[in-house]
C-alpha atoms as a PDB file:
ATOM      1  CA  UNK A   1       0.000   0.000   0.000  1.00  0.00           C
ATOM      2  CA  UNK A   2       1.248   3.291  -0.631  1.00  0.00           C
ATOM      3  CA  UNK A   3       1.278   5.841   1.985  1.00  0.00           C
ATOM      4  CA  UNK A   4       2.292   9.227   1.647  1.00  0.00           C
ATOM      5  CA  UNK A   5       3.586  10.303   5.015  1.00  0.00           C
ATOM      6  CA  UNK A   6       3.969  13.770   4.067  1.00  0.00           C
ATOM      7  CA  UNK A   7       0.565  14.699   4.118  1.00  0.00           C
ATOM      8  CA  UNK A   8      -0.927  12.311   6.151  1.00  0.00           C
ATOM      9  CA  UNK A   9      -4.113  12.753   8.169  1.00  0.00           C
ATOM     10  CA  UNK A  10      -4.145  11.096  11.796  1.00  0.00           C
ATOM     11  CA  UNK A  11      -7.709  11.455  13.263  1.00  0.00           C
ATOM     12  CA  UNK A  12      -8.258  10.107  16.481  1.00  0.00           C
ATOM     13  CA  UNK A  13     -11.746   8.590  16.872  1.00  0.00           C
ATOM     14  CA  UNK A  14     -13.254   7.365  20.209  1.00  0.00           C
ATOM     15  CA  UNK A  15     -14.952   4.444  18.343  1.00  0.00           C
ATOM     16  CA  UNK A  16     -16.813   2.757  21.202  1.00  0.00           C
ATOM     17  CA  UNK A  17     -18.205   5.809  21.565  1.00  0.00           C
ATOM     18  CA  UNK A  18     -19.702   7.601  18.346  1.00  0.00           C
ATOM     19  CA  UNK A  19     -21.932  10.554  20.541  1.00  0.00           C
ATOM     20  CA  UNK A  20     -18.766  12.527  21.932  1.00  0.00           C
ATOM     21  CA  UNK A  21     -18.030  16.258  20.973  1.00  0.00           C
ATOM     22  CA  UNK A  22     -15.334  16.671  18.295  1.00  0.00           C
ATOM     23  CA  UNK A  23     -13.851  19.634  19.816  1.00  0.00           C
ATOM     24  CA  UNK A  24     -13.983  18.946  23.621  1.00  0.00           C
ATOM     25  CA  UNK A  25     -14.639  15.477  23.291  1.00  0.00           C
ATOM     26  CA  UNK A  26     -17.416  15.202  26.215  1.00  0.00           C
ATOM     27  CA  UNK A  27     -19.407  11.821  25.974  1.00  0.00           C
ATOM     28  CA  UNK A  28     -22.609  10.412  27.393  1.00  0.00           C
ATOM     29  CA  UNK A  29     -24.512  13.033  25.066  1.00  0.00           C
ATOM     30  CA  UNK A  30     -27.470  12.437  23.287  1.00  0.00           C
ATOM     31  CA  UNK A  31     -27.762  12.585  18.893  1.00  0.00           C
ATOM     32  CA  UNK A  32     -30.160  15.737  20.353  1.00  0.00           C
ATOM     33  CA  UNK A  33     -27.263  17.445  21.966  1.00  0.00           C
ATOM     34  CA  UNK A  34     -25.068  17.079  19.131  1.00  0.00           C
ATOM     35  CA  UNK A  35     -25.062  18.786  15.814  1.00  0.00           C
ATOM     36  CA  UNK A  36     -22.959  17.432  12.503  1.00  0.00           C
ATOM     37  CA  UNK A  37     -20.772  19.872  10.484  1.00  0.00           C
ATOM     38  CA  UNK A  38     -22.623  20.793   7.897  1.00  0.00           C
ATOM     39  CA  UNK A  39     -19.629  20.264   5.161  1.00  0.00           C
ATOM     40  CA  UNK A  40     -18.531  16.318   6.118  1.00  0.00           C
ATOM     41  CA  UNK A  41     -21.965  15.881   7.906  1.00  0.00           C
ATOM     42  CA  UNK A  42     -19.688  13.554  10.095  1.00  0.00           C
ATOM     43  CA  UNK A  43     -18.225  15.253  12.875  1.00  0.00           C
ATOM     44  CA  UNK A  44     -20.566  16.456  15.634  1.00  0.00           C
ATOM     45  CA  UNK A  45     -20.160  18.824  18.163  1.00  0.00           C
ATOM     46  CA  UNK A  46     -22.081  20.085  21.360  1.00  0.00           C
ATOM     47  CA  UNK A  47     -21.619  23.886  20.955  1.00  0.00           C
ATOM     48  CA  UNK A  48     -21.430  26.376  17.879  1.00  0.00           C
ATOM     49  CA  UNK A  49     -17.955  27.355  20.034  1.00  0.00           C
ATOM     50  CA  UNK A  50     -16.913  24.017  20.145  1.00  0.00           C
ATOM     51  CA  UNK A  51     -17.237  24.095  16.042  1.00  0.00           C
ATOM     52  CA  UNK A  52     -15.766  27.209  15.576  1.00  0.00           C
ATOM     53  CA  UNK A  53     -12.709  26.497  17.736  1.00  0.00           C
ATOM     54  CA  UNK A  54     -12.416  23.272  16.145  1.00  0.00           C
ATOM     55  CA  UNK A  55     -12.696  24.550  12.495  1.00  0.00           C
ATOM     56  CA  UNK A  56      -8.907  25.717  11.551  1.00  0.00           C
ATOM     57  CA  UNK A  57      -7.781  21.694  12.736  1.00  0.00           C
ATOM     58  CA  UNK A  58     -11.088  20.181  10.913  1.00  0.00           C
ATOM     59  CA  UNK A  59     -10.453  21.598   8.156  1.00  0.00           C
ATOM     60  CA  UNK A  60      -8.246  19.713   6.330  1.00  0.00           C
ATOM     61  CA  UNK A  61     -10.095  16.628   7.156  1.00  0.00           C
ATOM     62  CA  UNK A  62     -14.019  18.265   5.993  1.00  0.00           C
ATOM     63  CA  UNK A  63     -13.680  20.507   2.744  1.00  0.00           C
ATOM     64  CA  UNK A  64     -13.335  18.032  -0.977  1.00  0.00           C
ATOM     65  CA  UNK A  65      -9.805  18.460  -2.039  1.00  0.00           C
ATOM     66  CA  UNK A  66      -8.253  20.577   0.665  1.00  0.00           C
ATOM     67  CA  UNK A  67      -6.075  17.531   1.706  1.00  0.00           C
ATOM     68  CA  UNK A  68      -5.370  15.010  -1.178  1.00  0.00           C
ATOM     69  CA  UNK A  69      -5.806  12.334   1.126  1.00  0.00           C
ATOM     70  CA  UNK A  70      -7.757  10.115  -1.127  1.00  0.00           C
ATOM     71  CA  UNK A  71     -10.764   9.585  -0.175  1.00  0.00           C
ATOM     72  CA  UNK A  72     -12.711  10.622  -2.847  1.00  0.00           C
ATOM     73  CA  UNK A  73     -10.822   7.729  -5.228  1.00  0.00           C
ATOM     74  CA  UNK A  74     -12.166   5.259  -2.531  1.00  0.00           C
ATOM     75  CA  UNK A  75     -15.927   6.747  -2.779  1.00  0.00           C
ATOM     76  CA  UNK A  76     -16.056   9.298  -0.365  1.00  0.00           C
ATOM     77  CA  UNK A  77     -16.397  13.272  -0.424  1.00  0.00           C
ATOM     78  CA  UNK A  78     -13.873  14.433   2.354  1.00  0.00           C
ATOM     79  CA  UNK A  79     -11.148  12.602   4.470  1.00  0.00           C
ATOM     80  CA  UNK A  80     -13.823  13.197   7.714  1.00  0.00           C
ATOM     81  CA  UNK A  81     -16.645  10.999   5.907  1.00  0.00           C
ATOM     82  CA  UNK A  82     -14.056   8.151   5.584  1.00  0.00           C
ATOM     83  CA  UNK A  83     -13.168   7.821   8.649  1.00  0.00           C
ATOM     84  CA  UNK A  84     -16.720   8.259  10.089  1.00  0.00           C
ATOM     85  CA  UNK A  85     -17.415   5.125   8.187  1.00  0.00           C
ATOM     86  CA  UNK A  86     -14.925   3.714   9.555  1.00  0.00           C
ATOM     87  CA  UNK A  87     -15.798   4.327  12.806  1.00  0.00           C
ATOM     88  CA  UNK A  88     -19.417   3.052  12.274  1.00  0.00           C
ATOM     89  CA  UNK A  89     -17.771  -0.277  10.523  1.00  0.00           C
ATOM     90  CA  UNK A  90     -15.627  -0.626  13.819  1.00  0.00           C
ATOM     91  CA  UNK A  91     -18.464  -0.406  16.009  1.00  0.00           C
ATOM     92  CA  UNK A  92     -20.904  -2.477  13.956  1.00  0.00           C
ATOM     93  CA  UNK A  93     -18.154  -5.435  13.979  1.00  0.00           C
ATOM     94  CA  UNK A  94     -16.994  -4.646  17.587  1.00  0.00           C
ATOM     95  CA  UNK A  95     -17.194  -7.736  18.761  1.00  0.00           C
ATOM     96  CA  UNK A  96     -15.543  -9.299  15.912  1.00  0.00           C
ATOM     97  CA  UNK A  97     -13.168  -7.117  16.213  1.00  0.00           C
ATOM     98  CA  UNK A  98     -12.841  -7.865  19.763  1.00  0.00           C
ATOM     99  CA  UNK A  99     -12.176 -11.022  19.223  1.00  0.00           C
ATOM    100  CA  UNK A 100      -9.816 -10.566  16.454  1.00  0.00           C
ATOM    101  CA  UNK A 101      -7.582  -8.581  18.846  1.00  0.00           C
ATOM    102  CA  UNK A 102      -7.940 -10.577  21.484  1.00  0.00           C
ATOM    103  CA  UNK A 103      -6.644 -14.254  19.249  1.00  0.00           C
ATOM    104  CA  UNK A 104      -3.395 -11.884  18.378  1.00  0.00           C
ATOM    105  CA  UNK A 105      -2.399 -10.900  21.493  1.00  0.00           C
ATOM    106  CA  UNK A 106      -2.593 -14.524  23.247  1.00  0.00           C
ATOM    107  CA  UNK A 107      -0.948 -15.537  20.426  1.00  0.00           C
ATOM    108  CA  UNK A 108       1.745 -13.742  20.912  1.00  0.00           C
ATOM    109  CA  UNK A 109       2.600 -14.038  24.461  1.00  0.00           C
ATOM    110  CA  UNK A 110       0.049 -13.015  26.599  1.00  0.00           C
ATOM    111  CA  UNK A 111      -1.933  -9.816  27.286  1.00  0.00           C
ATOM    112  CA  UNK A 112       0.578  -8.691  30.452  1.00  0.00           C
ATOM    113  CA  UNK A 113       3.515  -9.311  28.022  1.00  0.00           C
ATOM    114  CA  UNK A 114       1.915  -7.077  25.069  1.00  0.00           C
ATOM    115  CA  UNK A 115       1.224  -4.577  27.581  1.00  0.00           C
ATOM    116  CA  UNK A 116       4.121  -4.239  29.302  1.00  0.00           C
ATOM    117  CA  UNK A 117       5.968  -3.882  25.266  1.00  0.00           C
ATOM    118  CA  UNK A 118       3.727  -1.597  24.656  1.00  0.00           C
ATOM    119  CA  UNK A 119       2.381  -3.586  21.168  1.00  0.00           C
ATOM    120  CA  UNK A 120      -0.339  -2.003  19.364  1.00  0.00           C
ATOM    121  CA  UNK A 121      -2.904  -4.105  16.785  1.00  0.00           C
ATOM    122  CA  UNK A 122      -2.593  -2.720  12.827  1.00  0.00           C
ATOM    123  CA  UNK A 123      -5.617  -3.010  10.540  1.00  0.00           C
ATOM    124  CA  UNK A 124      -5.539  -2.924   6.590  1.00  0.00           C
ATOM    125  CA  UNK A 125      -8.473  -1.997   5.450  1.00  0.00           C
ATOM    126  CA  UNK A 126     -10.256  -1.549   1.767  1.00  0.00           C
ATOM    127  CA  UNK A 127     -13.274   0.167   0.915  1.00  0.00           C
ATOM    128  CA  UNK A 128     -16.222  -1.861  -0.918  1.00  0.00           C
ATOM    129  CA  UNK A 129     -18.862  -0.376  -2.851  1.00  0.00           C
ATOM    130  CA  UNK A 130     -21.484  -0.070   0.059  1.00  0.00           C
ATOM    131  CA  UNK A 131     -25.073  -1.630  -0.612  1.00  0.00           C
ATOM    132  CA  UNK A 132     -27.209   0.801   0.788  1.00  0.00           C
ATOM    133  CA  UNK A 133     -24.879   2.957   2.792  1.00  0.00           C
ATOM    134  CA  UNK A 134     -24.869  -0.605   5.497  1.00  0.00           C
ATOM    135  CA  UNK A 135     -22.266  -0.121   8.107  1.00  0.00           C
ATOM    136  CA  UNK A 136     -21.743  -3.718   8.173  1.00  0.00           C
ATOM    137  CA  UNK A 137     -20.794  -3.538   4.388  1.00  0.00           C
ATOM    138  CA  UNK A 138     -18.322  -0.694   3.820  1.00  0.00           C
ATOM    139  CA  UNK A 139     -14.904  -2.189   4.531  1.00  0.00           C
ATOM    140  CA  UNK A 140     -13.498  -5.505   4.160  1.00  0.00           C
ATOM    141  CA  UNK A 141      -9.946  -6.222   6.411  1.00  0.00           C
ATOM    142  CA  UNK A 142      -6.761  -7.196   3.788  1.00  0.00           C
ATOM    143  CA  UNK A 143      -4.253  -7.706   6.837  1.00  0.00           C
ATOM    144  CA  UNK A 144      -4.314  -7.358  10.737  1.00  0.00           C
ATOM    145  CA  UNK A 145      -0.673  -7.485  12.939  1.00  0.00           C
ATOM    146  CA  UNK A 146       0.504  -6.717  16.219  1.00  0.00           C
ATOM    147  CA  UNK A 147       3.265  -4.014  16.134  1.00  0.00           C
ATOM    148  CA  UNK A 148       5.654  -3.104  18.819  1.00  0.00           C
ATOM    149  CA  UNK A 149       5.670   0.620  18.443  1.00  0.00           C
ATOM    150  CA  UNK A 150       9.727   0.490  19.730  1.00  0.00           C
ATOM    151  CA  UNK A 151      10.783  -1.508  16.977  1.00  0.00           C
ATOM    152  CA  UNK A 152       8.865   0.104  14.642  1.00  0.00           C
ATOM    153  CA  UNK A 153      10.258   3.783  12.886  1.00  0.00           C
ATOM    154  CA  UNK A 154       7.522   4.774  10.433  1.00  0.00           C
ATOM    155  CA  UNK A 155       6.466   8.109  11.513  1.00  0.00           C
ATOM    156  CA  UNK A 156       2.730   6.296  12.479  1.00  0.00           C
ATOM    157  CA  UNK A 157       3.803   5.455  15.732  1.00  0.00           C
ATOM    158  CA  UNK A 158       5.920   8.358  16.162  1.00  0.00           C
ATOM    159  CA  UNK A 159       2.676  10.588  15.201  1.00  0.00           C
ATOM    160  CA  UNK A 160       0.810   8.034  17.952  1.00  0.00           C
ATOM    161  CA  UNK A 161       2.688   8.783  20.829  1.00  0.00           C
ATOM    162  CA  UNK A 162       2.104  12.325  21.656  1.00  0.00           C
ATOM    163  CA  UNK A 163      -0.973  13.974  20.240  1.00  0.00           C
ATOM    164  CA  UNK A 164      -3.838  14.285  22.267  1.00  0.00           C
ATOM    165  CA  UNK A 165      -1.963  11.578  24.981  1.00  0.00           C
ATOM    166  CA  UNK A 166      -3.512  13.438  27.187  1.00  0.00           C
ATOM    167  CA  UNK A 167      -7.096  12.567  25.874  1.00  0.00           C
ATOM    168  CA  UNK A 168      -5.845   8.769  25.376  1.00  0.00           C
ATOM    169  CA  UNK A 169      -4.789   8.720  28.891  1.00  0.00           C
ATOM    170  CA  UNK A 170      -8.075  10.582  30.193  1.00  0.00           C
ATOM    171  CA  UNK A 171     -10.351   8.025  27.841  1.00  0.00           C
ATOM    172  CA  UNK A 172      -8.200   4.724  29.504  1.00  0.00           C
ATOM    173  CA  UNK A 173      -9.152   6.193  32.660  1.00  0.00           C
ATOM    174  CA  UNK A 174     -12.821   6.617  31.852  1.00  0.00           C
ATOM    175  CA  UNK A 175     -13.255   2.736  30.728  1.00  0.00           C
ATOM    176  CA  UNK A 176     -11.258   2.264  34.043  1.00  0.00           C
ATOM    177  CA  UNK A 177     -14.233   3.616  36.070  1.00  0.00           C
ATOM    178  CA  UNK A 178     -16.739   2.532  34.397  1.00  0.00           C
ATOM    179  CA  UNK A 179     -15.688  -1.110  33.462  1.00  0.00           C
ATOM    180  CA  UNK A 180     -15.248  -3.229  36.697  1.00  0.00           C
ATOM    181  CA  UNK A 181     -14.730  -7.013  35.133  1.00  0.00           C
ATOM    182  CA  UNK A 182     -11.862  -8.199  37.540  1.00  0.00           C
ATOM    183  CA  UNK A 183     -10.493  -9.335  34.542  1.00  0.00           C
ATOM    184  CA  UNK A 184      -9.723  -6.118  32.695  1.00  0.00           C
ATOM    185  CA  UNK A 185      -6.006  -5.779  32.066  1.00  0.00           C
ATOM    186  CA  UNK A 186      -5.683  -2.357  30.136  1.00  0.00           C
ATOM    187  CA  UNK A 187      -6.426  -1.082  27.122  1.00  0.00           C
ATOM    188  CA  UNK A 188      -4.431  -1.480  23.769  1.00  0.00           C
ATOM    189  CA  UNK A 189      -3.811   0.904  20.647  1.00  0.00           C
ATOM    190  CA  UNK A 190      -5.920   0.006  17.240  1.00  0.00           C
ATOM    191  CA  UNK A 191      -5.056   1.706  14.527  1.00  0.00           C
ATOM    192  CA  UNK A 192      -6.763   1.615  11.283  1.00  0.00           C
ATOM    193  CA  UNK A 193      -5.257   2.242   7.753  1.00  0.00           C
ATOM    194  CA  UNK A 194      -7.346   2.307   4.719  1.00  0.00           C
ATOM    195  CA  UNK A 195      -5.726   1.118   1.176  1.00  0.00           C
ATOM    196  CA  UNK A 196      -5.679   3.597  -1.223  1.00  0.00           C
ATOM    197  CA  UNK A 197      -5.774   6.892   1.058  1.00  0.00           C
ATOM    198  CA  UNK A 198      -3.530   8.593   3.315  1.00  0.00           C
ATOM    199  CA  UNK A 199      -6.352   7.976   5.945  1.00  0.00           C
ATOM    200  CA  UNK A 200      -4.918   7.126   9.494  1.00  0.00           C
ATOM    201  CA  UNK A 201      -7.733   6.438  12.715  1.00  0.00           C
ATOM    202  CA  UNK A 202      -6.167   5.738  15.915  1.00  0.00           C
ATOM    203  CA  UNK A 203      -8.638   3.878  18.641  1.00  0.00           C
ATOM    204  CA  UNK A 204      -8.263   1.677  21.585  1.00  0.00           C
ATOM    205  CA  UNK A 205      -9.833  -1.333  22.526  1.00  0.00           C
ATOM    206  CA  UNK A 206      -9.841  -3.156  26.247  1.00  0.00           C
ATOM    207  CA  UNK A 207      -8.174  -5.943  27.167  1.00  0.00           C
ATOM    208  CA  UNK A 208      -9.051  -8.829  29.187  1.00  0.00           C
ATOM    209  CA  UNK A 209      -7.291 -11.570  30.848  1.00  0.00           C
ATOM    210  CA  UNK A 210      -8.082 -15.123  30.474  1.00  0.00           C
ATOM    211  CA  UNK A 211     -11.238 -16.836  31.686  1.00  0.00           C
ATOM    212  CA  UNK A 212      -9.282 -20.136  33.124  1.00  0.00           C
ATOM    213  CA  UNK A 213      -5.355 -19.748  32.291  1.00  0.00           C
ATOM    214  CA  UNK A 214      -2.569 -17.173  33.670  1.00  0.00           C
ATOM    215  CA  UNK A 215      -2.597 -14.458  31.205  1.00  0.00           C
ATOM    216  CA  UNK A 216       1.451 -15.652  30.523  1.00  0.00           C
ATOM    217  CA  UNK A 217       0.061 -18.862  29.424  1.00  0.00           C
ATOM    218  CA  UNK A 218       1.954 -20.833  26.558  1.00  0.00           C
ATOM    219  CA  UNK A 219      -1.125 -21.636  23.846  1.00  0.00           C
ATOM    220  CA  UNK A 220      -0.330 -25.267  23.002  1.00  0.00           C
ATOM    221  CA  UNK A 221       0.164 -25.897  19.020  1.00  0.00           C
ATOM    222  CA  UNK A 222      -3.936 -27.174  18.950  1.00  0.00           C
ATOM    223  CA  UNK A 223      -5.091 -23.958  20.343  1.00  0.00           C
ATOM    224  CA  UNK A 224      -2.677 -21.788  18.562  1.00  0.00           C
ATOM    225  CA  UNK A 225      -3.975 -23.246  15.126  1.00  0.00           C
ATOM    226  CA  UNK A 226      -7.991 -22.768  16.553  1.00  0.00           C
ATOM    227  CA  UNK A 227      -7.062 -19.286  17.453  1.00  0.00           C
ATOM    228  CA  UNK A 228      -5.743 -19.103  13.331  1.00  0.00           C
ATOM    229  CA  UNK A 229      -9.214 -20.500  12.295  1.00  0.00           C
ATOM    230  CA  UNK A 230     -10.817 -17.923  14.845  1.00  0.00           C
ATOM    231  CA  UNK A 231      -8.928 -15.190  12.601  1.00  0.00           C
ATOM    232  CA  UNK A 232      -9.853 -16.640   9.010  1.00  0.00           C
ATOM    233  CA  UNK A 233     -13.865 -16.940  10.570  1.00  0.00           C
ATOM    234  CA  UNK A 234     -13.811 -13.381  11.673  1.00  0.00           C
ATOM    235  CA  UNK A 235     -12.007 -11.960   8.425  1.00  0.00           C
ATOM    236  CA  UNK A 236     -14.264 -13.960   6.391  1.00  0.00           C
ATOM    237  CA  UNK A 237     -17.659 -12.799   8.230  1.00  0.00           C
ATOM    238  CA  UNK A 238     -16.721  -8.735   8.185  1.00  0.00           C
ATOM    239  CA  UNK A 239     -16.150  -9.026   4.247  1.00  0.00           C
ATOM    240  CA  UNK A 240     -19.415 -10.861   3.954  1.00  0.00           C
ATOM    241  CA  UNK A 241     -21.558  -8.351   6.110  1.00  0.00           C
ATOM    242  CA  UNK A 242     -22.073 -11.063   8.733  1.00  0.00           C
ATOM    243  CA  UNK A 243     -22.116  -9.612  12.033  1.00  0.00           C
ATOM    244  CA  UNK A 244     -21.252 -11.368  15.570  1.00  0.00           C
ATOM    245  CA  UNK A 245     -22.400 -11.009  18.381  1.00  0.00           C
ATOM    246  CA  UNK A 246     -21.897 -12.452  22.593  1.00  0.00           C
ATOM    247  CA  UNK A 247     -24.158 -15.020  22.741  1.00  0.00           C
ATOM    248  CA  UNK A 248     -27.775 -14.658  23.777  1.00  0.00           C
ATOM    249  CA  UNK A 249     -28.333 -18.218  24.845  1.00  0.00           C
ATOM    250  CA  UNK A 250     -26.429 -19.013  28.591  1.00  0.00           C
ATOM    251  CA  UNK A 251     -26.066 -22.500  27.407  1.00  0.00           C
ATOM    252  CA  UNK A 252     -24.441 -21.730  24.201  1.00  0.00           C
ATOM    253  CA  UNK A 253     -20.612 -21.375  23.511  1.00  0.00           C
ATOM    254  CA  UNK A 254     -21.290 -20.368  19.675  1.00  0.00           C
ATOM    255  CA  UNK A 255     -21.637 -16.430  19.750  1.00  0.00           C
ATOM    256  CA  UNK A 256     -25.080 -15.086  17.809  1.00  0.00           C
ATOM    257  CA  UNK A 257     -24.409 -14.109  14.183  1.00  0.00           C
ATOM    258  CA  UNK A 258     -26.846 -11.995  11.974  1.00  0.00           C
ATOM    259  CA  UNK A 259     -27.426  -8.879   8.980  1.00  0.00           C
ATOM    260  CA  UNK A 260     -27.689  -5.123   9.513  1.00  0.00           C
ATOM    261  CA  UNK A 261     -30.870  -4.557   8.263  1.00  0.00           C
ATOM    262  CA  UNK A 262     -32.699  -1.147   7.290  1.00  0.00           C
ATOM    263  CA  UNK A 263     -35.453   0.173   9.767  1.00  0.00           C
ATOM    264  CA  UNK A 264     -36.445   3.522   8.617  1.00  0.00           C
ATOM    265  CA  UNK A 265     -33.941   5.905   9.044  1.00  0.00           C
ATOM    266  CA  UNK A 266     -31.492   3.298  11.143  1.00  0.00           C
ATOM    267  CA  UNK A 267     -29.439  -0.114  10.835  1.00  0.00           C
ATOM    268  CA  UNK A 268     -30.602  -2.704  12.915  1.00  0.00           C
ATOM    269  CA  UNK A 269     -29.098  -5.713  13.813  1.00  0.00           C
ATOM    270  CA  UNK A 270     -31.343  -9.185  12.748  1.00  0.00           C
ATOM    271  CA  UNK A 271     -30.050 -12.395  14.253  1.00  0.00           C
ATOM    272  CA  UNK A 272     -30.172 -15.332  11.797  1.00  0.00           C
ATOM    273  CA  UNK A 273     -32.068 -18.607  13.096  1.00  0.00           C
ATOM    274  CA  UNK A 274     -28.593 -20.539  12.689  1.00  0.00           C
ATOM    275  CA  UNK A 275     -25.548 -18.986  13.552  1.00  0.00           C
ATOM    276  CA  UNK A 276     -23.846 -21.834  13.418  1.00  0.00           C
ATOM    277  CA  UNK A 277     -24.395 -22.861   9.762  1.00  0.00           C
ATOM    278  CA  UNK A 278     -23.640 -19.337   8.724  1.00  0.00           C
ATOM    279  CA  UNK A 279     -20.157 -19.595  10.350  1.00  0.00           C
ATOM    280  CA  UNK A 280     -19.768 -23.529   8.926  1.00  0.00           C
ATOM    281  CA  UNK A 281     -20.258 -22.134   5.402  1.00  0.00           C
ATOM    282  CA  UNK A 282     -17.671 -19.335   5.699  1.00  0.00           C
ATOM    283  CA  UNK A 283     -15.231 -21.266   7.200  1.00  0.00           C
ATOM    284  CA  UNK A 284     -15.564 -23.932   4.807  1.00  0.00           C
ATOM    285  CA  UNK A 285     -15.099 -21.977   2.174  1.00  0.00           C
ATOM    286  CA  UNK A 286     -12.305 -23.049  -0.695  1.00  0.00           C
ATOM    287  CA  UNK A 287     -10.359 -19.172  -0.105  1.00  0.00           C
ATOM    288  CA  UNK A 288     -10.390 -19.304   3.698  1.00  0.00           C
ATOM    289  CA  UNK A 289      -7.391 -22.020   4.496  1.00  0.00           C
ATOM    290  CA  UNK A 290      -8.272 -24.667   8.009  1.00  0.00           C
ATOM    291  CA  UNK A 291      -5.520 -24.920  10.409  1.00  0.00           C
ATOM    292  CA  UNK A 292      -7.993 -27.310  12.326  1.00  0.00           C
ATOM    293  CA  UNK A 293     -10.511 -29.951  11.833  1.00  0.00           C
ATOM    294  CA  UNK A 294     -12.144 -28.721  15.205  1.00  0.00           C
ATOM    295  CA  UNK A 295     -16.436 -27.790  14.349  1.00  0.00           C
ATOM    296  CA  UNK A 296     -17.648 -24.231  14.792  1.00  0.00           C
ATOM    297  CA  UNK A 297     -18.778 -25.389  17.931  1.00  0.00           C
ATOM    298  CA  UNK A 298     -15.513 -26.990  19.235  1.00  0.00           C
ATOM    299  CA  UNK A 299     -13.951 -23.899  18.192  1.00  0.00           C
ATOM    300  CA  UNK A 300     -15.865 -21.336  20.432  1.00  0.00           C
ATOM    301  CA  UNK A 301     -16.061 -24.083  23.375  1.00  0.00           C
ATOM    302  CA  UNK A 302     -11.935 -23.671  23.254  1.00  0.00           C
ATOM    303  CA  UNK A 303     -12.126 -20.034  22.730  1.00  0.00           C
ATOM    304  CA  UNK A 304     -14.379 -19.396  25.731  1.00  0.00           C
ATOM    305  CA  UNK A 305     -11.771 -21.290  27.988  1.00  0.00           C
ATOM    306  CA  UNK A 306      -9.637 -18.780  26.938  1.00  0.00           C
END
């Protein structure tokens, strides 16, 4: 892919949480409390201040063509209405991606170990001709890592270390207070790249320890190779549309799978009668490689262990 760093935009986006002030970046607001520039119609802001204080940075990312950043070649008027898509892609597939981030990280040593590196999660992305403007639909993932910003020289991670740490820090702290699972660890840098543009959006998502093994647990070669499988099965579902979520049933290890579908004005999410066979069918396909013979089923029972 072919990134000019030159001119590169980084926009940090809060994508848990889509209702926060652009300028200020307050949260808990309402869609009534917020109003959306009316150049991107993207970013949103709780105050005309807010907007006009915010205007000489938002600039760049709101007018067509002030920024060659290329998002227009990928299908979108101005850098902001990319990465607003992204956003809503991210937090349409969040617990895909979840999941996604999670199967890297104890993969690679543990989530104490990637912490205390200080590794951050890097996602490819390309855009897809949207069917209706769905969420679900917008972006397919070409490549996902785990980077160790210390090894590491492109001018991404040097860009990701200082601006608006103090936000990043703030935000950590936030989910701190609000999320009490004992088993929260910290939370982890995601950073988003889309192929084609010069696009760059920064998030976070949290991490958790393991459900029934030290979180410096060695993941035997059977596990490692479901965790692979995990991977292919998510890939393969966000390029389809297919969208995961936790499991509704308490006696089910197979998380619920289902299609945005339009309601009026809004996407809602529609749970399909049989998850399972959905995931059977994706997995199975001839493009998506097995590293196991283990069933859907036998694949979530081992991931839920974990």
């Amino acid at each position: 892919m072919n990134i000019n760093w030159g001119v590169d935009i980084i926009d940090f986006v809060d994508i848990p949480n889509a209702l926060t002030c652009a300028r200020c970046k307050k949260d808990g607001l309402s869609k009534q409390d917020l109003k959306r520039c009316g150049g991107c119609r993207a970013a949103m802001y709780c105050s005309r201040d807010c907007q006009r204080e915010d205007w000489p940075s938002h600039r760049p990312l709101c007018r067509p063509g002030s920024v060659d950043t290329g998002a227009q070649a990928v299908g979108y008027q101005a850098s902001m209405s990319l990465a607003n898509a992204v956003r809503d892609w991210a937090n349409v597939h969040r617990e895909t991606v979840s999941t996604m981030v999670h199967a890297l990280v104890r993969s690679a040593g543990g989530v104490e170990r990637v912490l205390k590196d200080e590794e951050g999660v890097f996602i490819c992305l390309r855009s897809l001709q949207r069917v209706f403007d769905n969420p679900a639909t917008a972006l397919e993932i070409t490549s996902l890592s785990l980077l160790n910003k210390h090894v590491r020289s492109e001018p991404i991670f040097v860009q990701w270390e200082e601006p608006q740490k103090s936000y990043r820090e703030s935000l950590a702290a936030s989910h701190a207070r609000k999320n009490t699972n004992p088993r929260r660890a910290g939370m982890i840098p995601v950073t988003y790249v889309v192929e084609g543009t010069d696009l760059v959006v920064h998030s976070q998502e949290t991490l958790y320890r393991p459900h029934f093994h030290a979180s410096d647990c060695p993941v035997d070669e059977l596990t490692a190779a479901a965790f692979k499988d995990i991977l292919s099965l998510c890939i393969r579902s966000v390029s389809t549309g297919l969208v995961l979520r936790a499991s509704s049933g308490s006696d089910s290890v197979v998380p619920d799978a289902g299609y945005m579908v339009r309601q009026k004005k809004t996407w809602e999410w529609k749970r399909s009668e049989d998850p399972t066979a959905l995931m059977l069918a994706l997995i199975n396909s001839d493009d998506v490689p097995r590293h196991t013979s283990l069933s859907i089923t036998q694949l979530w029972a081992l991931w839920k262990i974990w």
